[in-house]
N, C-alpha and C. Protein backbone atom coordinates (compact mmCIF):
# COMPACT_ATOMS: atom_id res chain seq x y z
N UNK A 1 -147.38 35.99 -90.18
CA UNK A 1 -147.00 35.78 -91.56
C UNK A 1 -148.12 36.31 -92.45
N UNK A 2 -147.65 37.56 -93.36
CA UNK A 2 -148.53 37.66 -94.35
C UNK A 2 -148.06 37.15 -95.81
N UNK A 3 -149.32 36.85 -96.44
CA UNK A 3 -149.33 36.17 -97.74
C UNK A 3 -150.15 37.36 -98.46
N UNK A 4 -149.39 37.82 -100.03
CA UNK A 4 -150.44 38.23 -100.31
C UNK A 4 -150.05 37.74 -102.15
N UNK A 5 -150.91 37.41 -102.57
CA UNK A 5 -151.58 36.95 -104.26
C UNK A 5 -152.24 38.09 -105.00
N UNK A 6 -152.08 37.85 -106.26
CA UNK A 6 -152.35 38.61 -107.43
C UNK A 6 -153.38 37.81 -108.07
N UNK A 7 -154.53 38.17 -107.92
CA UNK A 7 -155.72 37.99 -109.12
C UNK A 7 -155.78 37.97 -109.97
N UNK A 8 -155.79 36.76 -111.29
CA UNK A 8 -155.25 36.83 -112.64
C UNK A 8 -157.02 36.46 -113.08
N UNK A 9 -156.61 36.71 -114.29
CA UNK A 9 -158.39 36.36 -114.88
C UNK A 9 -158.72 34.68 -114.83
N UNK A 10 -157.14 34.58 -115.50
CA UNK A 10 -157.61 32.42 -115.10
C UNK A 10 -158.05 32.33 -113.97
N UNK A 11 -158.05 32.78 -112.44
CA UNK A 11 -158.40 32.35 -111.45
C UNK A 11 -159.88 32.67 -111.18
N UNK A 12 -159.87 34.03 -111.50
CA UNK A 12 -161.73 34.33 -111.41
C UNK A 12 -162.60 34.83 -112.37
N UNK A 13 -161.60 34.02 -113.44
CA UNK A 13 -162.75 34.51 -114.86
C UNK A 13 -163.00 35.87 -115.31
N UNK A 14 -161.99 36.22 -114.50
CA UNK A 14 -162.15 38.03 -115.01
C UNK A 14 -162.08 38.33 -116.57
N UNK A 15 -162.43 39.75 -116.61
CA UNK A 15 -162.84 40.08 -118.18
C UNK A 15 -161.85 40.63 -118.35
N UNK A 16 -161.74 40.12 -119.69
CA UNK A 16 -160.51 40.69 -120.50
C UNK A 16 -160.23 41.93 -120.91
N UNK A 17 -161.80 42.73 -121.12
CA UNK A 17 -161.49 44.14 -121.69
C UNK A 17 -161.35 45.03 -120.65
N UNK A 18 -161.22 44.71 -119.06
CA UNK A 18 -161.05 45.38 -118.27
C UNK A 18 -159.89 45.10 -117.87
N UNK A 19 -158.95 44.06 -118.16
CA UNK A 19 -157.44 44.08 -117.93
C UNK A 19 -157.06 44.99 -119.46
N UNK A 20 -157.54 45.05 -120.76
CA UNK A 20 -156.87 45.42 -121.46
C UNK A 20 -156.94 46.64 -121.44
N UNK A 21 -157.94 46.99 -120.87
CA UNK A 21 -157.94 49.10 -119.90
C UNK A 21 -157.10 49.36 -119.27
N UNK A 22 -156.44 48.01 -118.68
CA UNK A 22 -155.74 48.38 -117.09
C UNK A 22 -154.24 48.44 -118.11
N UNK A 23 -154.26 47.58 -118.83
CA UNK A 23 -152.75 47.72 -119.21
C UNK A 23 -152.97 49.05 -120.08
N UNK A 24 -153.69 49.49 -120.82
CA UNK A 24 -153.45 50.64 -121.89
C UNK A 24 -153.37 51.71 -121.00
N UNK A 25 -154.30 51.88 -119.76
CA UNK A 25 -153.71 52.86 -118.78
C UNK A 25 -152.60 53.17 -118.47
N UNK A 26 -151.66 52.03 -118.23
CA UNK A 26 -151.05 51.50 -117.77
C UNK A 26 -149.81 52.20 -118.45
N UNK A 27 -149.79 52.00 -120.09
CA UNK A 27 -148.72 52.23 -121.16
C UNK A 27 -149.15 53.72 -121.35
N UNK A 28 -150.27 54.54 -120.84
CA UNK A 28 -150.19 55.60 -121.16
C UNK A 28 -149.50 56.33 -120.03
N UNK A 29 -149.75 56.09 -118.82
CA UNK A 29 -148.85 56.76 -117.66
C UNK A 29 -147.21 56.29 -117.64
N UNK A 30 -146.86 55.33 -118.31
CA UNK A 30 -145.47 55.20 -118.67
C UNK A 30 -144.97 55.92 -119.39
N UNK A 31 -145.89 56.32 -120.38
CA UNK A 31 -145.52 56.79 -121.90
C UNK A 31 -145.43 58.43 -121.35
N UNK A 32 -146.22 58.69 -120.42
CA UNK A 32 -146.21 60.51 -120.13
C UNK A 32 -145.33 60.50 -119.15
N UNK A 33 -144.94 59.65 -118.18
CA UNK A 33 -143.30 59.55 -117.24
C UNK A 33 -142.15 59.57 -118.35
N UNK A 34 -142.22 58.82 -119.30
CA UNK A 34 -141.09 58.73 -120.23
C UNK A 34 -140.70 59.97 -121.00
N UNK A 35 -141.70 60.43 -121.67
CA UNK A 35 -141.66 61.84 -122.42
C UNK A 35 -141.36 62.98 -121.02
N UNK A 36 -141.96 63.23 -119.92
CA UNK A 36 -141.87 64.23 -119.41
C UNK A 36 -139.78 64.45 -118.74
N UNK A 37 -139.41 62.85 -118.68
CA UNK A 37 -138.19 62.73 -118.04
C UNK A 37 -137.31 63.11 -119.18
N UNK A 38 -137.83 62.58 -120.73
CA UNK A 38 -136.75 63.31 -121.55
C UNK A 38 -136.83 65.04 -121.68
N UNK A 39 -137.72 65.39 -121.34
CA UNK A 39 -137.96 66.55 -122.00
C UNK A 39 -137.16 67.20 -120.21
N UNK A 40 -137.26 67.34 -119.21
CA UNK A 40 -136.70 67.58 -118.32
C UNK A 40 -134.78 67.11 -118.16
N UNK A 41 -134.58 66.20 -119.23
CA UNK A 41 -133.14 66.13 -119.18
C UNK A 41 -132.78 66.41 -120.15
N UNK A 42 -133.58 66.82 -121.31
CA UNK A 42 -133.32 67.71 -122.96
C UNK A 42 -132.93 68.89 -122.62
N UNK A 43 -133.73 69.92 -121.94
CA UNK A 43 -134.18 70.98 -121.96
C UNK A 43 -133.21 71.56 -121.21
N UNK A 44 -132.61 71.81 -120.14
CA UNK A 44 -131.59 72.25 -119.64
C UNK A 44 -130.58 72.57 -120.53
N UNK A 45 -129.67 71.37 -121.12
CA UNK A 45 -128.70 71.11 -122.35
C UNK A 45 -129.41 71.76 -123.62
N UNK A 46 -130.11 72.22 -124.16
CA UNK A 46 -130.62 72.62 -125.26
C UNK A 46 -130.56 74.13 -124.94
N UNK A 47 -131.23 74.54 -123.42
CA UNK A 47 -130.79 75.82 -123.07
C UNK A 47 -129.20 76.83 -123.01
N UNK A 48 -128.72 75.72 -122.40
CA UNK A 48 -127.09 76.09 -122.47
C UNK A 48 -126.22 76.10 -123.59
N UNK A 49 -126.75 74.96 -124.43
CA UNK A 49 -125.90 75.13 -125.75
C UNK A 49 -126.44 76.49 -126.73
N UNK A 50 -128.43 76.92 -126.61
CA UNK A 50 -128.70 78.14 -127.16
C UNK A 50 -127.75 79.49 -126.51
N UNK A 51 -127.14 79.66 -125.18
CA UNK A 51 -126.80 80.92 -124.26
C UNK A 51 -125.34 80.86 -125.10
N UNK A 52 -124.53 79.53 -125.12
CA UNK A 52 -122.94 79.28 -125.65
C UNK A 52 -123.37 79.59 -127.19
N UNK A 53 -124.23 79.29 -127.81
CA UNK A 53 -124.21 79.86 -129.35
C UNK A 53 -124.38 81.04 -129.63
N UNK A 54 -124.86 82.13 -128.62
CA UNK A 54 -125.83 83.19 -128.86
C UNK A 54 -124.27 83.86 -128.82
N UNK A 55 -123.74 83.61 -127.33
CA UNK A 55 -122.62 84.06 -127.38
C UNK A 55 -121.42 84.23 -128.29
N UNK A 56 -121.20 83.10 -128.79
CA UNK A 56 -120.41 83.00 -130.14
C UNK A 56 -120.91 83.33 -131.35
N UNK A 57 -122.38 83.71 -131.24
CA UNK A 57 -122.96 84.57 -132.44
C UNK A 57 -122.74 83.33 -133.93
N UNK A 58 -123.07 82.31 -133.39
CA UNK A 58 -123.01 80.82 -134.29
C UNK A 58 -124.23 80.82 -135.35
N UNK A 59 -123.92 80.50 -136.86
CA UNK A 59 -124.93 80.46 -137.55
C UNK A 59 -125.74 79.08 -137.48
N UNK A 60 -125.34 78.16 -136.16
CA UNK A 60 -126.07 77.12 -135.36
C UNK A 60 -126.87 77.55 -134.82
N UNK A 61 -127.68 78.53 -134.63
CA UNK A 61 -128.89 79.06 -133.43
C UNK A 61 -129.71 78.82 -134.44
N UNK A 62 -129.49 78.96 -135.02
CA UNK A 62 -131.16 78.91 -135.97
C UNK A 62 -131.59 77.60 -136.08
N UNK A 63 -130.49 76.74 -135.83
CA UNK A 63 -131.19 75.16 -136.11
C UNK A 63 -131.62 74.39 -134.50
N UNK A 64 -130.89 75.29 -133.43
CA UNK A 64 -131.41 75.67 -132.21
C UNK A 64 -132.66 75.75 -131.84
N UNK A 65 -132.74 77.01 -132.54
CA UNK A 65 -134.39 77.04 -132.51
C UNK A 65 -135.63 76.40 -133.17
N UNK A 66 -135.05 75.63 -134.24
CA UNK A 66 -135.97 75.08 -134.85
C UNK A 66 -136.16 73.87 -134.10
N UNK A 67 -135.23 72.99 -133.33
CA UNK A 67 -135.21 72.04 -132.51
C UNK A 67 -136.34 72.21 -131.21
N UNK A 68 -135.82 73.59 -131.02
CA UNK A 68 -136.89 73.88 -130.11
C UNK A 68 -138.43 73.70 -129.99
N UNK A 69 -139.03 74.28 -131.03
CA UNK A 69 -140.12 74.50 -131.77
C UNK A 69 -140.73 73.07 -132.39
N UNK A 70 -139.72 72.24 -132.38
CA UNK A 70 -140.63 70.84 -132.50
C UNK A 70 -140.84 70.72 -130.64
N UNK A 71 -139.79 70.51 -130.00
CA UNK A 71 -140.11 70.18 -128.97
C UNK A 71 -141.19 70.98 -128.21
N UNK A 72 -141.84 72.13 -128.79
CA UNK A 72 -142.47 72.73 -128.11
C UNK A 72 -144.05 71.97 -129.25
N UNK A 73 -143.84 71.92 -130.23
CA UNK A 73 -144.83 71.22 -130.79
C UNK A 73 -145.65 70.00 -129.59
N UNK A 74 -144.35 69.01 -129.92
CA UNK A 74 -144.80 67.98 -129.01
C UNK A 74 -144.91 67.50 -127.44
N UNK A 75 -144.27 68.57 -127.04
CA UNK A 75 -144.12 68.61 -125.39
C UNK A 75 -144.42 69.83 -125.14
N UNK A 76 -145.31 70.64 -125.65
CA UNK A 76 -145.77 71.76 -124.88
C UNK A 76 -146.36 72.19 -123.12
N UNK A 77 -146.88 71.11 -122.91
CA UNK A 77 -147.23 70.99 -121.77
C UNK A 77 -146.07 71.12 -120.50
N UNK A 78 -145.33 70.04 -120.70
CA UNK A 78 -144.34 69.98 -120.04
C UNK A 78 -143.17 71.05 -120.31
N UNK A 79 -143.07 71.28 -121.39
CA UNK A 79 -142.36 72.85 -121.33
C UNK A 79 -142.56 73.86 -120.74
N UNK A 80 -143.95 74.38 -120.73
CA UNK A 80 -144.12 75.37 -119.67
C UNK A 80 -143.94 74.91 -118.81
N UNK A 81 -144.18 73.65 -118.11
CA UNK A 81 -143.78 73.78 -116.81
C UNK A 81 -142.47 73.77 -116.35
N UNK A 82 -141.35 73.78 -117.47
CA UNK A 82 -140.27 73.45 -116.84
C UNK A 82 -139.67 75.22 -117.09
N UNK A 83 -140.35 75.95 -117.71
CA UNK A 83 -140.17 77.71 -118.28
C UNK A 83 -140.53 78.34 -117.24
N UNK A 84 -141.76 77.82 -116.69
CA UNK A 84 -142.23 78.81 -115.41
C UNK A 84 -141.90 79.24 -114.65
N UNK A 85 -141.05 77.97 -114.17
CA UNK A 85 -139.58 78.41 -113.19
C UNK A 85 -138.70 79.14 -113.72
N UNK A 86 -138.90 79.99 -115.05
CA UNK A 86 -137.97 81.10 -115.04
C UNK A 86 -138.57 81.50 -116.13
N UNK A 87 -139.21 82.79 -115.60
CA UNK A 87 -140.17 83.74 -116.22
C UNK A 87 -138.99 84.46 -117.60
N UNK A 88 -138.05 84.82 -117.45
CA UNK A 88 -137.07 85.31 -117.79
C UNK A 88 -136.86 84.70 -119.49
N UNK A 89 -136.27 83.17 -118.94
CA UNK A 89 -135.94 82.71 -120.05
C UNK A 89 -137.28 82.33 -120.91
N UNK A 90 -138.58 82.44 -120.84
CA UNK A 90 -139.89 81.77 -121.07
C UNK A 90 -139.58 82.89 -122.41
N UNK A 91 -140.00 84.44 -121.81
CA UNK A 91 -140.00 85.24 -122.61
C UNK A 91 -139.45 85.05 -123.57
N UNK A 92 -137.74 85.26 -123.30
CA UNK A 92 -136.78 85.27 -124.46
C UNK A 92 -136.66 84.41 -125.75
N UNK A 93 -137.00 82.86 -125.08
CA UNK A 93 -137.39 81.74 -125.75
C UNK A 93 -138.40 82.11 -126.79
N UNK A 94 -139.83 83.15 -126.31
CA UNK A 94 -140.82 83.07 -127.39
C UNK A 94 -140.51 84.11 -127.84
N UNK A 95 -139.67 85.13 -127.78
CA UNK A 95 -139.41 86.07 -128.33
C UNK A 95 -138.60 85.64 -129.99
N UNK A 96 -137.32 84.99 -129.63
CA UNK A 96 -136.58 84.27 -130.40
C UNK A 96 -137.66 83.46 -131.04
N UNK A 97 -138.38 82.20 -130.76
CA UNK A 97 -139.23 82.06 -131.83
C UNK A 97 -140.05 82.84 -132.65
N UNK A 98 -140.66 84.15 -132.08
CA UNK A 98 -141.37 85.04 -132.84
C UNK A 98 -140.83 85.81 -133.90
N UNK A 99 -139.28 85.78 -133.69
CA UNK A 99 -138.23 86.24 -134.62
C UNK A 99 -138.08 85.16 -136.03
N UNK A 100 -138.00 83.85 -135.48
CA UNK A 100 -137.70 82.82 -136.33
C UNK A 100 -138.86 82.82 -137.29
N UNK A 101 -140.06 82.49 -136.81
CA UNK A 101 -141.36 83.11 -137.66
C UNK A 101 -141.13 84.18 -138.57
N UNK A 102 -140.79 85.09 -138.29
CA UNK A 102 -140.65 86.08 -139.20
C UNK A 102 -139.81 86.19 -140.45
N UNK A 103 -138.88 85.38 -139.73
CA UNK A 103 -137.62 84.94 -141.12
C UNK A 103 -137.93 83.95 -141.65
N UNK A 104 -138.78 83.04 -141.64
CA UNK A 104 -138.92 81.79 -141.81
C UNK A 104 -139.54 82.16 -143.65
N UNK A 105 -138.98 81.56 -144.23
CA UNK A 105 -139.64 81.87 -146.19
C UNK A 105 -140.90 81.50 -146.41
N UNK A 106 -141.94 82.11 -146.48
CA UNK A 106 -143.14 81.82 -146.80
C UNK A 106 -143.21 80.98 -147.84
N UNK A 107 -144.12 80.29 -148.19
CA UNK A 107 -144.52 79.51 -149.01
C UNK A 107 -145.14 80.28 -150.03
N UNK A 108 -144.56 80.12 -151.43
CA UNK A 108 -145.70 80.62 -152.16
C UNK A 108 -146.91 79.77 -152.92
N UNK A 109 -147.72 80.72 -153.09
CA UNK A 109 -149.10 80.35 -153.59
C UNK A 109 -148.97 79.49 -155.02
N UNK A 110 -150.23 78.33 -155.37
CA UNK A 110 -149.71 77.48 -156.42
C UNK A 110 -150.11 78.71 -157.18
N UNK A 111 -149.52 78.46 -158.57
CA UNK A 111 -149.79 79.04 -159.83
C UNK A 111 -150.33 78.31 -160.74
């Protein structure tokens, strides 16, 4: 028969700012499982609906891409890795943003 127990600080006086490390660790490796799983079940569907708009030549791509471009803001990391696996679409993707840049209305200068 094995027994096995969990060490709480009431039992051995443990320090508090080293459980409150353990949990903020804790909420940060949740927090980068959580973001990386949306962005891996975003990203597929965001791809397919850009290929079905491109096709129908939809004046929806542009808001496509701007969707994109946050998500690449904030999940950059994990985007490439999910692009790498297809060198192909990586390109096209920054190509199309490099386009959107270009159209995008500059701001003008105060007066």
């Amino acid at each position: 028969e094995v027994k096995v127990s969990a060490s709480t600080a009431a039992d051995d006086g443990g320090d508090e700012p080293e459980q409150s490390a353990v949990a903020a660790a804790k909420g940060k490796v949740l927090s980068a499982v959580a973001r990386k799983a949306v962005v891996e079940a975003i990203v597929p569907v965001v791809i397919e609906l850009k290929r079905f708009l491109e096709r129908k030549h939809s004046p929806l791509l542009r808001d496509v891409f701007l969707f994109l471009r946050e998500l690449l803001k904030d999940h950059k990391q994990h985007l490439q890795d999910i692009l790498s696996r297809d060198r192909q679409l990586a390109s096209e993707i920054e190509y199309d943003m490099r386009q959107l840049a270009a159209q995008a209305p500059r701001p003008r200068a105060a007066q």
